[in-house]
C-alpha atoms as a PDB file:
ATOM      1  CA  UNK A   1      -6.078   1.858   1.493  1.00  0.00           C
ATOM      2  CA  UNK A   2      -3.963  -1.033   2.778  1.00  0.00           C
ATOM      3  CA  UNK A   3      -0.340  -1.940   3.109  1.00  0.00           C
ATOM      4  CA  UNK A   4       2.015  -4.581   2.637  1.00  0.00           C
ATOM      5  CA  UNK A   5       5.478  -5.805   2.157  1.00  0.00           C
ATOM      6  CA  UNK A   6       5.419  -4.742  -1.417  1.00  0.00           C
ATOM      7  CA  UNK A   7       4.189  -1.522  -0.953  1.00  0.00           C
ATOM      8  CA  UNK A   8       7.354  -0.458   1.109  1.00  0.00           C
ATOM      9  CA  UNK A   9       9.526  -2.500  -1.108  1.00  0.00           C
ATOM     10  CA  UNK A  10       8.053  -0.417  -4.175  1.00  0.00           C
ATOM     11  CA  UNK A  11       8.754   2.706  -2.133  1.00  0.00           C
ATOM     12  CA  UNK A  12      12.253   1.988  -1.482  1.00  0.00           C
ATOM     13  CA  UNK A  13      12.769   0.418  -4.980  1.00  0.00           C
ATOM     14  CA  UNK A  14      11.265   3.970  -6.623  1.00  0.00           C
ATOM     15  CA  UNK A  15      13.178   6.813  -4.128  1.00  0.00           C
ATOM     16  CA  UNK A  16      16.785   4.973  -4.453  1.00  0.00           C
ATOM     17  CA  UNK A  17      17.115   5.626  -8.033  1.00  0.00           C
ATOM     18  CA  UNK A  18      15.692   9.079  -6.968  1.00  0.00           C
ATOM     19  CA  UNK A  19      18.053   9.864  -4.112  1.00  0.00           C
ATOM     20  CA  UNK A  20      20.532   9.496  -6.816  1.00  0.00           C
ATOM     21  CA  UNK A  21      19.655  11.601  -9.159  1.00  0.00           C
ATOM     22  CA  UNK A  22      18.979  14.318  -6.368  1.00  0.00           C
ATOM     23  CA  UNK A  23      22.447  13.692  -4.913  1.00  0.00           C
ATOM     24  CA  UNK A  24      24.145  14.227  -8.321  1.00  0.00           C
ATOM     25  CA  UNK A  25      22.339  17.553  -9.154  1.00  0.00           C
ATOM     26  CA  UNK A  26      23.091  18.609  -5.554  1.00  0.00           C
ATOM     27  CA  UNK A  27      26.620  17.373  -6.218  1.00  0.00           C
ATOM     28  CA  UNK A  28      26.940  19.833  -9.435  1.00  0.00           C
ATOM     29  CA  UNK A  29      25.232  22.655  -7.262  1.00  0.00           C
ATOM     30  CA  UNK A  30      25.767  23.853  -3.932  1.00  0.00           C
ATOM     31  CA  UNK A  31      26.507  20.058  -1.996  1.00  0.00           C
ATOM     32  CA  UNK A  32      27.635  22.094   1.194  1.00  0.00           C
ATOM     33  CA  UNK A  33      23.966  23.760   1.045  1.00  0.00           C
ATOM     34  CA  UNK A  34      21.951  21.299  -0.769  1.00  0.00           C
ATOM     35  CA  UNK A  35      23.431  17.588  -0.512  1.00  0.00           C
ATOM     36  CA  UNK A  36      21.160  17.350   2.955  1.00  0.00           C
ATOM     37  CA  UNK A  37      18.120  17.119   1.545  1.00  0.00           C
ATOM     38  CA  UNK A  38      18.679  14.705  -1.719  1.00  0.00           C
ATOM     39  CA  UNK A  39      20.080  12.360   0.555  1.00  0.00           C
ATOM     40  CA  UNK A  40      16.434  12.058   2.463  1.00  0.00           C
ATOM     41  CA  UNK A  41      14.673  10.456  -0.385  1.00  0.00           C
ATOM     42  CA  UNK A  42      17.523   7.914  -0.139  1.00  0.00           C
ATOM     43  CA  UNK A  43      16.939   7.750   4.073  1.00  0.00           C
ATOM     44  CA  UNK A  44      12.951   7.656   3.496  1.00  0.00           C
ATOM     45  CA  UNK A  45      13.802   4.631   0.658  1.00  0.00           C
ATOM     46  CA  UNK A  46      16.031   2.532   3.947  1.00  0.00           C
ATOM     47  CA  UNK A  47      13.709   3.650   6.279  1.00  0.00           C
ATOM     48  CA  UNK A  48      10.927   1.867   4.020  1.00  0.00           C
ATOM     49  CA  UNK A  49      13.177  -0.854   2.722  1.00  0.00           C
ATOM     50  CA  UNK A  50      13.220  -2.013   6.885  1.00  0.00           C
ATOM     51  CA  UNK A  51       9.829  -1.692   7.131  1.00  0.00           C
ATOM     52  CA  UNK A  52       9.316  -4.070   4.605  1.00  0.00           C
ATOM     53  CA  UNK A  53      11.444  -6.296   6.163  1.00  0.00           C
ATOM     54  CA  UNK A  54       9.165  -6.307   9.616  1.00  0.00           C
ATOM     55  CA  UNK A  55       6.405  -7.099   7.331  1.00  0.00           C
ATOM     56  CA  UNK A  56       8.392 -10.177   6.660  1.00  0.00           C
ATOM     57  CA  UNK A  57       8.971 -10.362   9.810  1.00  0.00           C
ATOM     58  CA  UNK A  58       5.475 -10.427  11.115  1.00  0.00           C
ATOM     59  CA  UNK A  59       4.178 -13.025   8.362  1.00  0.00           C
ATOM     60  CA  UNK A  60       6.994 -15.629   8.436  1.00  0.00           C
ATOM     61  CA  UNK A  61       8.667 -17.831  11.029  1.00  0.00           C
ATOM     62  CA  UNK A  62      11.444 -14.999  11.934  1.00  0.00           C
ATOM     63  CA  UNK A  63      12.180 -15.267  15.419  1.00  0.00           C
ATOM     64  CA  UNK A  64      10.246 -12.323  17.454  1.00  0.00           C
ATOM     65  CA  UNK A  65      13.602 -10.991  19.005  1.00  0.00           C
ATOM     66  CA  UNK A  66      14.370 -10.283  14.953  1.00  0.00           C
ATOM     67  CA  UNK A  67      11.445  -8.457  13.997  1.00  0.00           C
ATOM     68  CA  UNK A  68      11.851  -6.839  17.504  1.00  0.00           C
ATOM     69  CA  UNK A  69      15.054  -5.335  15.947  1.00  0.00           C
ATOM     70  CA  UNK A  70      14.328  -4.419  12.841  1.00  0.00           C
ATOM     71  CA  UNK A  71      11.152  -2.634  14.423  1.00  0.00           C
ATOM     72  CA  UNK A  72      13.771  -0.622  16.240  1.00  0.00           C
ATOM     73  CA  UNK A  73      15.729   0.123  13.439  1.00  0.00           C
ATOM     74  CA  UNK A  74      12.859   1.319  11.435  1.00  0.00           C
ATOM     75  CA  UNK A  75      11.630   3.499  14.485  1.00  0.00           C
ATOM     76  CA  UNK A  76      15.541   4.795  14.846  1.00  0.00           C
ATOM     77  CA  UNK A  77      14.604   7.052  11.614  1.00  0.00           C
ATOM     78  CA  UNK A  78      11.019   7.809  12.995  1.00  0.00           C
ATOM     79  CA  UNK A  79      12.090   8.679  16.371  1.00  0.00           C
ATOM     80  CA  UNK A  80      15.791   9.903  16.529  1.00  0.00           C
ATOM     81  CA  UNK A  81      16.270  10.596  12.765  1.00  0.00           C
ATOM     82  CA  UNK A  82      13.488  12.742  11.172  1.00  0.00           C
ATOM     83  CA  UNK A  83      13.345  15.299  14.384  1.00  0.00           C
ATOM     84  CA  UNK A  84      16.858  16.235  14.103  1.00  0.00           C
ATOM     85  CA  UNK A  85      17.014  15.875   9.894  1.00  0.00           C
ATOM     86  CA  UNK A  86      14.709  18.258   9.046  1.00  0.00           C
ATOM     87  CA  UNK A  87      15.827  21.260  10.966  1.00  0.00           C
ATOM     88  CA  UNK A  88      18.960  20.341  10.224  1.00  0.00           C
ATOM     89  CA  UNK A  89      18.701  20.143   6.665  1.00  0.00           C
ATOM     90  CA  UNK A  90      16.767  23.597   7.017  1.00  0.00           C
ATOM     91  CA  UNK A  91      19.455  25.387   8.518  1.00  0.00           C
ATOM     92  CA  UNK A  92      21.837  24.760   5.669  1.00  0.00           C
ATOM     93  CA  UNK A  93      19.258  25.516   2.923  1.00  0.00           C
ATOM     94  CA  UNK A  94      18.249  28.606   4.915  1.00  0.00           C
ATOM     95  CA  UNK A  95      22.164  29.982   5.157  1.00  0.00           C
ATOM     96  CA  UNK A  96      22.497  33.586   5.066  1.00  0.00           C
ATOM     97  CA  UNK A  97      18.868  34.191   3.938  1.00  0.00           C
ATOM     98  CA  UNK A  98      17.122  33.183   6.704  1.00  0.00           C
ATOM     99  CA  UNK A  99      16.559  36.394   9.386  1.00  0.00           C
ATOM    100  CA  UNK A 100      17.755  36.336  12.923  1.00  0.00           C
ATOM    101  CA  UNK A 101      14.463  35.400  14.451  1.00  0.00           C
ATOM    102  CA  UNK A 102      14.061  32.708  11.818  1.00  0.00           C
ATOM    103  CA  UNK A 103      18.068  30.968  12.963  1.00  0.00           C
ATOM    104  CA  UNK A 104      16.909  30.702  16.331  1.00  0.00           C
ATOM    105  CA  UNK A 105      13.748  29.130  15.983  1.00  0.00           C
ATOM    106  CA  UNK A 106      15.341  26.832  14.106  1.00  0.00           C
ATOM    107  CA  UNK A 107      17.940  26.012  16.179  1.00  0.00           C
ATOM    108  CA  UNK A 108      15.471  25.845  18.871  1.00  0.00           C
ATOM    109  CA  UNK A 109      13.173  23.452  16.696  1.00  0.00           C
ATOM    110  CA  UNK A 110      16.788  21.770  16.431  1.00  0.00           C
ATOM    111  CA  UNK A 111      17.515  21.103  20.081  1.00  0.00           C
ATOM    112  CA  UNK A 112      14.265  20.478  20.717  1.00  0.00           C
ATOM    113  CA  UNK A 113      14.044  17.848  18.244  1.00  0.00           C
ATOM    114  CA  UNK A 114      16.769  16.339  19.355  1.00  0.00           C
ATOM    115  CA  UNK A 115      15.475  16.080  22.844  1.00  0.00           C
ATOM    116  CA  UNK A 116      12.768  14.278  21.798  1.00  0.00           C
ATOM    117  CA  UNK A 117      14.948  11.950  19.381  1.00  0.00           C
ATOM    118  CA  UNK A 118      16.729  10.802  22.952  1.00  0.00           C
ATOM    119  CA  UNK A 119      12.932  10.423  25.080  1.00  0.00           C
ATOM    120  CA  UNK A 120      11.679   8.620  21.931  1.00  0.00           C
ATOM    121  CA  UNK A 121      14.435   6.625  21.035  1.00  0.00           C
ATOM    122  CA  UNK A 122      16.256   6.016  23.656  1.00  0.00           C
ATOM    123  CA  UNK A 123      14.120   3.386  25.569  1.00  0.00           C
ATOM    124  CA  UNK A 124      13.050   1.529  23.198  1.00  0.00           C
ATOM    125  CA  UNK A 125      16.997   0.789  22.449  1.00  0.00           C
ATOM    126  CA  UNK A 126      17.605   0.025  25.683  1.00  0.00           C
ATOM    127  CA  UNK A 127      14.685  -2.541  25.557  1.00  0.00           C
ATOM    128  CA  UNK A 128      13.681  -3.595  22.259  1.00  0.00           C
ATOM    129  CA  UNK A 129      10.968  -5.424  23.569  1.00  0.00           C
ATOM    130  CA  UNK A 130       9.063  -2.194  24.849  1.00  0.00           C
ATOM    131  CA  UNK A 131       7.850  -3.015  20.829  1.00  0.00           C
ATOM    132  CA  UNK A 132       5.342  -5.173  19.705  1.00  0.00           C
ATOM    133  CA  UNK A 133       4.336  -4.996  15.778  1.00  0.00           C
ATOM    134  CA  UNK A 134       1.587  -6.757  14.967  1.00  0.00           C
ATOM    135  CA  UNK A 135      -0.304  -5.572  11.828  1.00  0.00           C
ATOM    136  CA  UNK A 136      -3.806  -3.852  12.483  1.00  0.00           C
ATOM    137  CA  UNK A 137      -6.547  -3.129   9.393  1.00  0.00           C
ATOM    138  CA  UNK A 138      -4.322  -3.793   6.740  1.00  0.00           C
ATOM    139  CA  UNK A 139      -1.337  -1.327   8.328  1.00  0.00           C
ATOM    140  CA  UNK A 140       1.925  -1.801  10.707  1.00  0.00           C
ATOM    141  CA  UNK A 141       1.071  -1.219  14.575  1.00  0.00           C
ATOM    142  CA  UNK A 142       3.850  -1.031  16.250  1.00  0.00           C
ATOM    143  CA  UNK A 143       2.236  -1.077  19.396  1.00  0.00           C
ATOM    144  CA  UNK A 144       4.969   1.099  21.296  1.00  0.00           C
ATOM    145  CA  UNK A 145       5.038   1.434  24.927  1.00  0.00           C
ATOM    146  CA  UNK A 146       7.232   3.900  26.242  1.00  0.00           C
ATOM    147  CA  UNK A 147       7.593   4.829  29.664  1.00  0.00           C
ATOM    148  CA  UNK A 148       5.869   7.646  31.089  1.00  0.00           C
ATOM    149  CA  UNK A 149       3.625   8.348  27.729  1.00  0.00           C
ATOM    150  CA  UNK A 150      -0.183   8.337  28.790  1.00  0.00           C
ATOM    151  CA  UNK A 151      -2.657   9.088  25.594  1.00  0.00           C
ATOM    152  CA  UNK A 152      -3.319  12.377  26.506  1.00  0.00           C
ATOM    153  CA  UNK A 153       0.770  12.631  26.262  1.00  0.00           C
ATOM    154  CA  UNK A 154       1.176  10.758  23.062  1.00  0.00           C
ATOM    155  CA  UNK A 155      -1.127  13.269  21.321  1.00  0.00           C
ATOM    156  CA  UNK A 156       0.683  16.520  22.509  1.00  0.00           C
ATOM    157  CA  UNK A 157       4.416  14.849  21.909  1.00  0.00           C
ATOM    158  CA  UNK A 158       2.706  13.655  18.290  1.00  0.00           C
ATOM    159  CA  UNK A 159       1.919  17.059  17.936  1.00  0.00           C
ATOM    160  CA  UNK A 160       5.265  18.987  19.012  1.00  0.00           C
ATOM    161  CA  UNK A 161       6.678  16.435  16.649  1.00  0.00           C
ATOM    162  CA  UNK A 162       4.787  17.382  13.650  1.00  0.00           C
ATOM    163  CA  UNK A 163       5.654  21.004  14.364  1.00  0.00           C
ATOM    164  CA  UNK A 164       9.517  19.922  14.797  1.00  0.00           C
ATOM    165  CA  UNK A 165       9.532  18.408  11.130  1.00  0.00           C
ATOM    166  CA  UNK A 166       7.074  20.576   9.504  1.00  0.00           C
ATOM    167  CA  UNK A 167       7.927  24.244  10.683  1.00  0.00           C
ATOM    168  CA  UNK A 168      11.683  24.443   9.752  1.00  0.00           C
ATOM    169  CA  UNK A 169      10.858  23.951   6.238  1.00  0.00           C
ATOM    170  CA  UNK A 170       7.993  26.801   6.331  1.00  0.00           C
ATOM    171  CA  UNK A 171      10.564  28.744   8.022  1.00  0.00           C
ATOM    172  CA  UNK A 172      13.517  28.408   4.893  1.00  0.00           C
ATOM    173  CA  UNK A 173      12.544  31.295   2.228  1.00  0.00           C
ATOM    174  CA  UNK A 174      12.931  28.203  -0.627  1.00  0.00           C
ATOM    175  CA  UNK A 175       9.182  28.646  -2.112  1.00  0.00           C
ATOM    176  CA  UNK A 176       8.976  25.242  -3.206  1.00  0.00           C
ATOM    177  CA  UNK A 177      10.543  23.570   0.313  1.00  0.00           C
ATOM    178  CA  UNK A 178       7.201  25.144   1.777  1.00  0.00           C
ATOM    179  CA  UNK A 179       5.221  23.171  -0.613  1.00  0.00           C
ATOM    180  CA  UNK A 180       6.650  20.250   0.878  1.00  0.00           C
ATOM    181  CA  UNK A 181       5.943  21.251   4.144  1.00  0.00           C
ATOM    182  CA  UNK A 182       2.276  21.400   3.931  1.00  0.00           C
ATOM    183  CA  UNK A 183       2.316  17.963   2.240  1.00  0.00           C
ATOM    184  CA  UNK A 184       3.991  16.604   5.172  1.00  0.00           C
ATOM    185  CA  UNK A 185       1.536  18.460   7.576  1.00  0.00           C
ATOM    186  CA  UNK A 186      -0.993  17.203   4.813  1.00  0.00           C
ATOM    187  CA  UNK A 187      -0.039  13.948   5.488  1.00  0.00           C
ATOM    188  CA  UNK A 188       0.190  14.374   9.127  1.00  0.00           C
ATOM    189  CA  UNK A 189      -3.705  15.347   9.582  1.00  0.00           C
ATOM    190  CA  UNK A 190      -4.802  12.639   7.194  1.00  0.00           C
ATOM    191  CA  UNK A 191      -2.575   9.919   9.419  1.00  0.00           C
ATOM    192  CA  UNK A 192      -4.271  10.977  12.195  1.00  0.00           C
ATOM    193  CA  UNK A 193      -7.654  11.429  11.595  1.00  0.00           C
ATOM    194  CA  UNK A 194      -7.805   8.454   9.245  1.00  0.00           C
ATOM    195  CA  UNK A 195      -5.003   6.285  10.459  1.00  0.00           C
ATOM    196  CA  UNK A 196      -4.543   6.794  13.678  1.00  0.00           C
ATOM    197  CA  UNK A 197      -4.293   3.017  14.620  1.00  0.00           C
ATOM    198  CA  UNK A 198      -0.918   2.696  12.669  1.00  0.00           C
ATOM    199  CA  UNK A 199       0.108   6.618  12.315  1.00  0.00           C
ATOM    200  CA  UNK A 200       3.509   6.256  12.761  1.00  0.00           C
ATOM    201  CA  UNK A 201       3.899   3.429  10.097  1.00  0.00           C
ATOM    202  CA  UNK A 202       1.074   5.434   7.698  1.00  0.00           C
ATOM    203  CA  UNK A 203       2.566   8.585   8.370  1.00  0.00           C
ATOM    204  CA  UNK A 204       6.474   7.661   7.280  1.00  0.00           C
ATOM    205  CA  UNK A 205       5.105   5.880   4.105  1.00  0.00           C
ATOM    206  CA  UNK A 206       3.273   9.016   2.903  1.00  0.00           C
ATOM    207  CA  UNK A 207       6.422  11.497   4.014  1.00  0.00           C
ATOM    208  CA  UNK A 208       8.448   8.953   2.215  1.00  0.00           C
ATOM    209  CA  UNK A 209       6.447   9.222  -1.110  1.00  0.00           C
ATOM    210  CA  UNK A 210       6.194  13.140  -0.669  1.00  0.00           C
ATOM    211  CA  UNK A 211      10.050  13.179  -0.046  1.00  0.00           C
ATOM    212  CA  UNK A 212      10.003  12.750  -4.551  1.00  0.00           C
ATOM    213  CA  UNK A 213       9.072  16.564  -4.521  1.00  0.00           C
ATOM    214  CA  UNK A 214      12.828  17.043  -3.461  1.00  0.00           C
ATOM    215  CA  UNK A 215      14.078  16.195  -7.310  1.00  0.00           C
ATOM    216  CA  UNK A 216      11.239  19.574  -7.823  1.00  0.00           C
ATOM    217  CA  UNK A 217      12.844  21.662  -5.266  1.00  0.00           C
ATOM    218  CA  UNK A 218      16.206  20.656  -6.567  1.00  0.00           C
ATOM    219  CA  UNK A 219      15.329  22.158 -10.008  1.00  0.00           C
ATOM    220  CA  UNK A 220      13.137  25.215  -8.759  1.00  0.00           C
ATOM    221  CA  UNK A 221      16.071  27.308  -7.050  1.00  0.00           C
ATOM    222  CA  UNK A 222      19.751  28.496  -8.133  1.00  0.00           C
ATOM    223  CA  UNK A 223      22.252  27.629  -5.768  1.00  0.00           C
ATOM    224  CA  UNK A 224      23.910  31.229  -5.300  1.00  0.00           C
ATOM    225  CA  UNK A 225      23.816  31.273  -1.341  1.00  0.00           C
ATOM    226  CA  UNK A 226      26.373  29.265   0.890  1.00  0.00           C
ATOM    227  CA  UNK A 227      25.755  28.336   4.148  1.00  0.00           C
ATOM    228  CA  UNK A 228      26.405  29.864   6.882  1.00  0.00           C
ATOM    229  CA  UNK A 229      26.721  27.065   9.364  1.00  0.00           C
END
């Protein structure tokens, strides 16, 4: 499998349209409760649409201090973004359905995630140049090197991230949402096994595509439950 420019171009060209469309139905349903999640194939499509642009980037004359950007801006909805999003979004989906044990792991998922958002995130805005993408068997490295992260510490924090985006939407009693969730985790084991070079770039492009099942979630439940946050 191998990726380019185009391929995140495509993405971002096929979920805008779709954001839309999930937006409006949301819009007509419950927005309070449901316009969180159709706005993330829209996110996913700018998250992709940047990371077409650091393919650019890499290949052209754009100076490195650019790219070095754009890298970050891409990584702002890898790193800060997607850990807070998703139990987010799962909160309001969950409203007054979800159980008492349920609301507090996923406002602990929540605080945790966004803990990890600032240790992520955080350095890498302070100094850009802490990345270096360069593009490695056909994906995006971005070769990150934040402070403090040894290998053995990359894996677990990979981990405790998976569990941050993937758990909350186990956790919601939406059938279909849970469907999602184990195409993300899915995603997440084939990233790492077969992708592990690049998972952060590999990983984001699949989530992207998967983030098309939310038009199917839309559709599959009625929107009688507001939320209670």
């Amino acid at each position: 499998m191998c990726f380019s420019a185009s391929a995140s171009f495509t993405a971002a060209g096929v979920l805008a349209p779709v954001g839309v469309v999930a937006v409006a139905m949301a819009r007509r349903r419950d927005p309070a409760r449901w316009l969180p999640l159709a706005l993330t194939p829209l996110l996913f499509g700018a998250q992709q649409a940047l990371e077409g642009m650091v393919w650019l980037g890499i290949e052209s004359s754009v100076p490195l201090h650019d790219v070095h950007l754009i890298a970050l801006a891409y990584l702002g909805f890898a790193f800060a973004l997607w850990p807070i999003w998703m139990p987010w979004i799962s909160l309001r989906l969950a409203g007054e359905r979800a159980v008492l044990w349920q609301r507090r792991l996923m406002l602990l998922l929540l605080a945790v995630g966004g803990l990890l958002a600032a240790l992520l995130w955080l350095p890498l805005l302070l100094n850009p140049e802490l990345i270096n993408p360069v593009v490695h068997r056909g994906s995006i490295d971005y070769q990150i090197q934040v402070p403090g992260f040894a290998p053995v510490n990359q894996r677990l924090v990979t981990l405790i991230y998976a569990l941050i985006v993937c758990l909350p939407l186990l956790l919601t009693p939406i059938r279909r949402l849970r469907w999602l969730a184990g195409g993300l985790a899915l995603a997440f084991t084939i990233a790492q096994l077969a992708f592990l070079y690049a998972f952060s770039s590999v990983w984001c492009y699949f989530s992207a595509l998967l983030s098309l099942l939310v038009i199917w979630v839309l559709q599959g439940e009625s929107p009688c439950v507001r939320p209670a946050l």
